[in-house]
C-alpha atoms as a PDB file:
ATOM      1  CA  UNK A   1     -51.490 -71.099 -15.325  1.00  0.00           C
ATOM      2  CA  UNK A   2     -47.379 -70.952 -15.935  1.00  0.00           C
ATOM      3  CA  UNK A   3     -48.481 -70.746 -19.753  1.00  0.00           C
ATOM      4  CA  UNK A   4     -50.335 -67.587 -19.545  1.00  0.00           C
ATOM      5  CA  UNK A   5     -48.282 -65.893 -17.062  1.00  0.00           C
ATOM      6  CA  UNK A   6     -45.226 -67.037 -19.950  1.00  0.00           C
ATOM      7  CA  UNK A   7     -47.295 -66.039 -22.608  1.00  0.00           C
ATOM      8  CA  UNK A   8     -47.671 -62.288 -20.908  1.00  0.00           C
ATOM      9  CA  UNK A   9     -44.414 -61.899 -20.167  1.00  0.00           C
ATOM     10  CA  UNK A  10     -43.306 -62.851 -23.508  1.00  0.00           C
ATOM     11  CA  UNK A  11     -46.023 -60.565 -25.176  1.00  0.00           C
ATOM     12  CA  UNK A  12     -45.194 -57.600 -23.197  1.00  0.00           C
ATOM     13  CA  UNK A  13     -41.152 -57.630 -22.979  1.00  0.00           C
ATOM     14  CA  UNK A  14     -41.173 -58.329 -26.332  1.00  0.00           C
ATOM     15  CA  UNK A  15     -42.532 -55.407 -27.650  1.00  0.00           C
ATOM     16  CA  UNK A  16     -39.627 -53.113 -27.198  1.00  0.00           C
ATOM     17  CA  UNK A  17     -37.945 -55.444 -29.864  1.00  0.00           C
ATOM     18  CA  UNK A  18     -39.831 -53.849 -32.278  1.00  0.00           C
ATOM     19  CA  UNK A  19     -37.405 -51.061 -33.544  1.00  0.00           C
ATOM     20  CA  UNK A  20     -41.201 -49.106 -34.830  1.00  0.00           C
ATOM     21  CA  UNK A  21     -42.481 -49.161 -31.540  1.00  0.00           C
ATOM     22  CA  UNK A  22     -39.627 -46.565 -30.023  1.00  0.00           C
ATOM     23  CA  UNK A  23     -41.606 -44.231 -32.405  1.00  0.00           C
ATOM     24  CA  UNK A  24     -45.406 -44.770 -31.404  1.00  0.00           C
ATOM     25  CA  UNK A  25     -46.558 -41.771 -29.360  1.00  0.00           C
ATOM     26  CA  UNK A  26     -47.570 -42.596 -25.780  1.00  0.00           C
ATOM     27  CA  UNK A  27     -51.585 -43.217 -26.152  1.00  0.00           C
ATOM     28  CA  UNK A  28     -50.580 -45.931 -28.863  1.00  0.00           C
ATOM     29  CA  UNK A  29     -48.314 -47.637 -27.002  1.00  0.00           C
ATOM     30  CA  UNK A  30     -50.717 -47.715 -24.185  1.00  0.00           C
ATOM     31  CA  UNK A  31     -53.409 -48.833 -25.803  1.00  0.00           C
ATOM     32  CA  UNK A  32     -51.147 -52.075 -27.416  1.00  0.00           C
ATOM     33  CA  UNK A  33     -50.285 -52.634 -23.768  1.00  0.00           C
ATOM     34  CA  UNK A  34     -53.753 -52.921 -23.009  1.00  0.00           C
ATOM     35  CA  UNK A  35     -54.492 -54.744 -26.232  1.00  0.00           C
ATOM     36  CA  UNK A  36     -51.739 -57.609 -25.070  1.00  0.00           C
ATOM     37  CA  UNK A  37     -53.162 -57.740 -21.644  1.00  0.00           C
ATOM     38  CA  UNK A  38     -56.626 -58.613 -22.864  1.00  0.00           C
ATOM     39  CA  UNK A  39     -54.961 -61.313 -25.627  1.00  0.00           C
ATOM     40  CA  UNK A  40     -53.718 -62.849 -22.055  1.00  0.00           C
ATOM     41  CA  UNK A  41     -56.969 -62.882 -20.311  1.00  0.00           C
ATOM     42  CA  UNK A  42     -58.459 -64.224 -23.404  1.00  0.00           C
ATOM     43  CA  UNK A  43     -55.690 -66.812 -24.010  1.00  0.00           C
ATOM     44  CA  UNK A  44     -56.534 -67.391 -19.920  1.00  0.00           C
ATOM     45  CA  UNK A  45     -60.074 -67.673 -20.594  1.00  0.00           C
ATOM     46  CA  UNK A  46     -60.030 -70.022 -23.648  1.00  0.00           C
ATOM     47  CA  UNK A  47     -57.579 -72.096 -21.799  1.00  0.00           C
ATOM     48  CA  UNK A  48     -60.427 -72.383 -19.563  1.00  0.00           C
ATOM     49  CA  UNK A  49     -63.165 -73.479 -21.821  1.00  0.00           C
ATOM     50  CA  UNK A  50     -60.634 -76.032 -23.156  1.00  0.00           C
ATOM     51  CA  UNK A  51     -60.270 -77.815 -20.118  1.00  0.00           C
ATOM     52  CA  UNK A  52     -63.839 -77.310 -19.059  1.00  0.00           C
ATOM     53  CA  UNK A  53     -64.429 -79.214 -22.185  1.00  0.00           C
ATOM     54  CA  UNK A  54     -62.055 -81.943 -22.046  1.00  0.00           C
ATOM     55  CA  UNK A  55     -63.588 -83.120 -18.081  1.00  0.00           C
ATOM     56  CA  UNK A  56     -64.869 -86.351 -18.079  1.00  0.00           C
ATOM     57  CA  UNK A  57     -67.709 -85.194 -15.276  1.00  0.00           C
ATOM     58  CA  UNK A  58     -68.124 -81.718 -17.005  1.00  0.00           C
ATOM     59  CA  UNK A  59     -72.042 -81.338 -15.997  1.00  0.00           C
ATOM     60  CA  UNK A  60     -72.579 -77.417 -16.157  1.00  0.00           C
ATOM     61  CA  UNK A  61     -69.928 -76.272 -19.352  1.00  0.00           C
ATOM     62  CA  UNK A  62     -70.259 -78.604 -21.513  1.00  0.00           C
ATOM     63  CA  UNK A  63     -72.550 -77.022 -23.887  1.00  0.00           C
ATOM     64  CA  UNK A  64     -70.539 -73.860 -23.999  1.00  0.00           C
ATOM     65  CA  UNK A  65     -67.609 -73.930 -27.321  1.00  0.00           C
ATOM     66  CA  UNK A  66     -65.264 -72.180 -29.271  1.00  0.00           C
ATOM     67  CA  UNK A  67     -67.227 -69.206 -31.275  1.00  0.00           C
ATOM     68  CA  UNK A  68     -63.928 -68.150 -33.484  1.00  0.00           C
ATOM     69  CA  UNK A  69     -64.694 -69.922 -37.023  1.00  0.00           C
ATOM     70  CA  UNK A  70     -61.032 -70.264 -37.472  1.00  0.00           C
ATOM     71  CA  UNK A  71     -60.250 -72.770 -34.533  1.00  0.00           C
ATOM     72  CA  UNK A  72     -63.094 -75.138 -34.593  1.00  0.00           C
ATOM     73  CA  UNK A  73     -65.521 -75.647 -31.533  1.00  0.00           C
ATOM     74  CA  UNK A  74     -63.052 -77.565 -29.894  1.00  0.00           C
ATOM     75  CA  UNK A  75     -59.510 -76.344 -30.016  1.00  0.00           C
ATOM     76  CA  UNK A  76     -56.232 -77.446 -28.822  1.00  0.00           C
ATOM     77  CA  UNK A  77     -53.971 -74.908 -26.850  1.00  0.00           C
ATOM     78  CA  UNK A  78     -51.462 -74.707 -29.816  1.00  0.00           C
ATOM     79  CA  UNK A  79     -53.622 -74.551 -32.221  1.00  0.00           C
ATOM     80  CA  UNK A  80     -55.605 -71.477 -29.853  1.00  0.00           C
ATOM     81  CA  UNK A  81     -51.727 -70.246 -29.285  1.00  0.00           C
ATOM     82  CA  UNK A  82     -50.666 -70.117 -33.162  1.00  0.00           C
ATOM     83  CA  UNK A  83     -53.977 -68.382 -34.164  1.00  0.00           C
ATOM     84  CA  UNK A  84     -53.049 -66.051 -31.046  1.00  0.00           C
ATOM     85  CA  UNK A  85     -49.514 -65.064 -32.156  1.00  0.00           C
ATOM     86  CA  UNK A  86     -50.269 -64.835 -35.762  1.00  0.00           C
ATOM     87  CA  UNK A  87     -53.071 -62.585 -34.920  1.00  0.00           C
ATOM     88  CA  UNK A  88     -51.309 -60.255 -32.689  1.00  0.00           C
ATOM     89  CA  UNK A  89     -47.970 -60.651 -34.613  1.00  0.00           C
ATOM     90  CA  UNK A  90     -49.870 -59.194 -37.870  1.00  0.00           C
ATOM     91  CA  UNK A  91     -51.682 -56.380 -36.097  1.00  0.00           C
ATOM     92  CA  UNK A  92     -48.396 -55.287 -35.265  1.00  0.00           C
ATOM     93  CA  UNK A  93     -47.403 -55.148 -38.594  1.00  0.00           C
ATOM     94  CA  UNK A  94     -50.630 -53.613 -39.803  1.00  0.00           C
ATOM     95  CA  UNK A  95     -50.826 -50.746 -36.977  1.00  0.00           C
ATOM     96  CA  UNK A  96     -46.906 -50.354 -37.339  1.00  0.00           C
ATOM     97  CA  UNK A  97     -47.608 -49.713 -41.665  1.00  0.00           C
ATOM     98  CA  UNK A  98     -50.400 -47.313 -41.087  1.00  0.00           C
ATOM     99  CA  UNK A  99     -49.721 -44.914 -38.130  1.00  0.00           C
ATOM    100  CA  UNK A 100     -52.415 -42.409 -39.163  1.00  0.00           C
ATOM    101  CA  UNK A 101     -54.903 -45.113 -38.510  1.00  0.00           C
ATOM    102  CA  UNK A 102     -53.256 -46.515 -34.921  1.00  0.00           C
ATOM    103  CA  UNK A 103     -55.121 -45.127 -32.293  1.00  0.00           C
ATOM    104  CA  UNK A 104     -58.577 -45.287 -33.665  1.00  0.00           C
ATOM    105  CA  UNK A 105     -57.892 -49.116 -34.637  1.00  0.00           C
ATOM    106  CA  UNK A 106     -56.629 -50.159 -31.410  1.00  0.00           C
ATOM    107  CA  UNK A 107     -59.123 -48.243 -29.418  1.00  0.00           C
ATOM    108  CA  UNK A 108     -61.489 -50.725 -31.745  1.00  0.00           C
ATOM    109  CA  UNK A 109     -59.668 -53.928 -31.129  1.00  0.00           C
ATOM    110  CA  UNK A 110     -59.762 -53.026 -27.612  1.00  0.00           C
ATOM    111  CA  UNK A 111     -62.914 -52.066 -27.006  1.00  0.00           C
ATOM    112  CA  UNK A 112     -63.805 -55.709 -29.373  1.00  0.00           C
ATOM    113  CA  UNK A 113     -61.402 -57.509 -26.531  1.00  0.00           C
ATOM    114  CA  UNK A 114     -63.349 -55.695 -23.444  1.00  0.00           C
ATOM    115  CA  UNK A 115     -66.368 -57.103 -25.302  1.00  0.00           C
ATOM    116  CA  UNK A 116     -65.033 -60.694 -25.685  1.00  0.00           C
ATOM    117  CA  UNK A 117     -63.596 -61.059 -21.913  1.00  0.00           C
ATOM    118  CA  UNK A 118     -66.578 -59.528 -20.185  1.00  0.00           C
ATOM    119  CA  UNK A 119     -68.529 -61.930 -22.531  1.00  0.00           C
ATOM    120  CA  UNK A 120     -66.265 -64.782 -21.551  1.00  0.00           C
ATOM    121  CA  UNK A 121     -66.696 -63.913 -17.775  1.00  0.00           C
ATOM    122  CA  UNK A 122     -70.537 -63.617 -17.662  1.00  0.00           C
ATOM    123  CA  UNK A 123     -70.468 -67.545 -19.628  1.00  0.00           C
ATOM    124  CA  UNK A 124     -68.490 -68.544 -16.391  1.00  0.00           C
ATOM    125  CA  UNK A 125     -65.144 -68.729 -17.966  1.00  0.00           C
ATOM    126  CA  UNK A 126     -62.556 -67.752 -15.566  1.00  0.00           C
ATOM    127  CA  UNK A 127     -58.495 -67.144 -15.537  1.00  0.00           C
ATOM    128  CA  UNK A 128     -56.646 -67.642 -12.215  1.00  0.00           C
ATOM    129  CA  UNK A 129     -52.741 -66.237 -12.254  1.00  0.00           C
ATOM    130  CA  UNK A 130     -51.172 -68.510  -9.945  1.00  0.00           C
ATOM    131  CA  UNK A 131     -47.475 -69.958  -9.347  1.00  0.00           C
END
């Protein structure tokens, strides 16, 4: 679980970097916070389902795959974590370009990423932050 705790650190100390971001009022930035942290539980969760399905004795999860059309039923990690950064890395751009639209968009990829990780949860897909 090193990745994801890497991949969350990266994610949120890197947004600063983004000279834009200085200007997004408080709710936005809070809400790409939250957007980030649900990418990592995600990533966390689909990191799960990846090993799940790669078990030799996998009984109970084997059934259960990939739903994103873009990755395939049975992803690799990079390929999961180059879809990931490309994704987030152009709704940045996106929600950076159109700053009348921010905070209604994000509180609809949020609410899309609530939707997905509860989902992910109730199919018995679990991330564990451990060192």
């Amino acid at each position: 679980m090193v990745t994801i705790l890497t991949t969350l650190l990266i994610l949120l100390f890197s947004t600063p970097l983004f000279a834009d971001y200085e200007d997004w009022d408080t709710v936005d930035k809070n809400l790409w916070k939250s957007y980030l942290v649900l990418n990592v539980i995600d990533t966390g969760q689909t990191f799960d389902l990846i090993n799940k399905q790669r078990q030799v004795d996998c009984y109970q999860m084997c059934n259960i795959i990939e739903t994103n059309p873009l990755l395939g039923k049975n992803p690799s990690r990079k390929e999961f974590l180059g879809l990931k950064v490309a994704t987030i890395g152009i709704s940045y751009y996106l929600l950076d370009k159109y700053p009348d639209q921010r905070t209604l968009v994000l509180g609809i990829m949020n609410g899309i990423y609530i939707d997905t990780v509860l989902n992910n949860h109730e199919i018995g897909l679990r991330v564990n932050f451990s060192l």
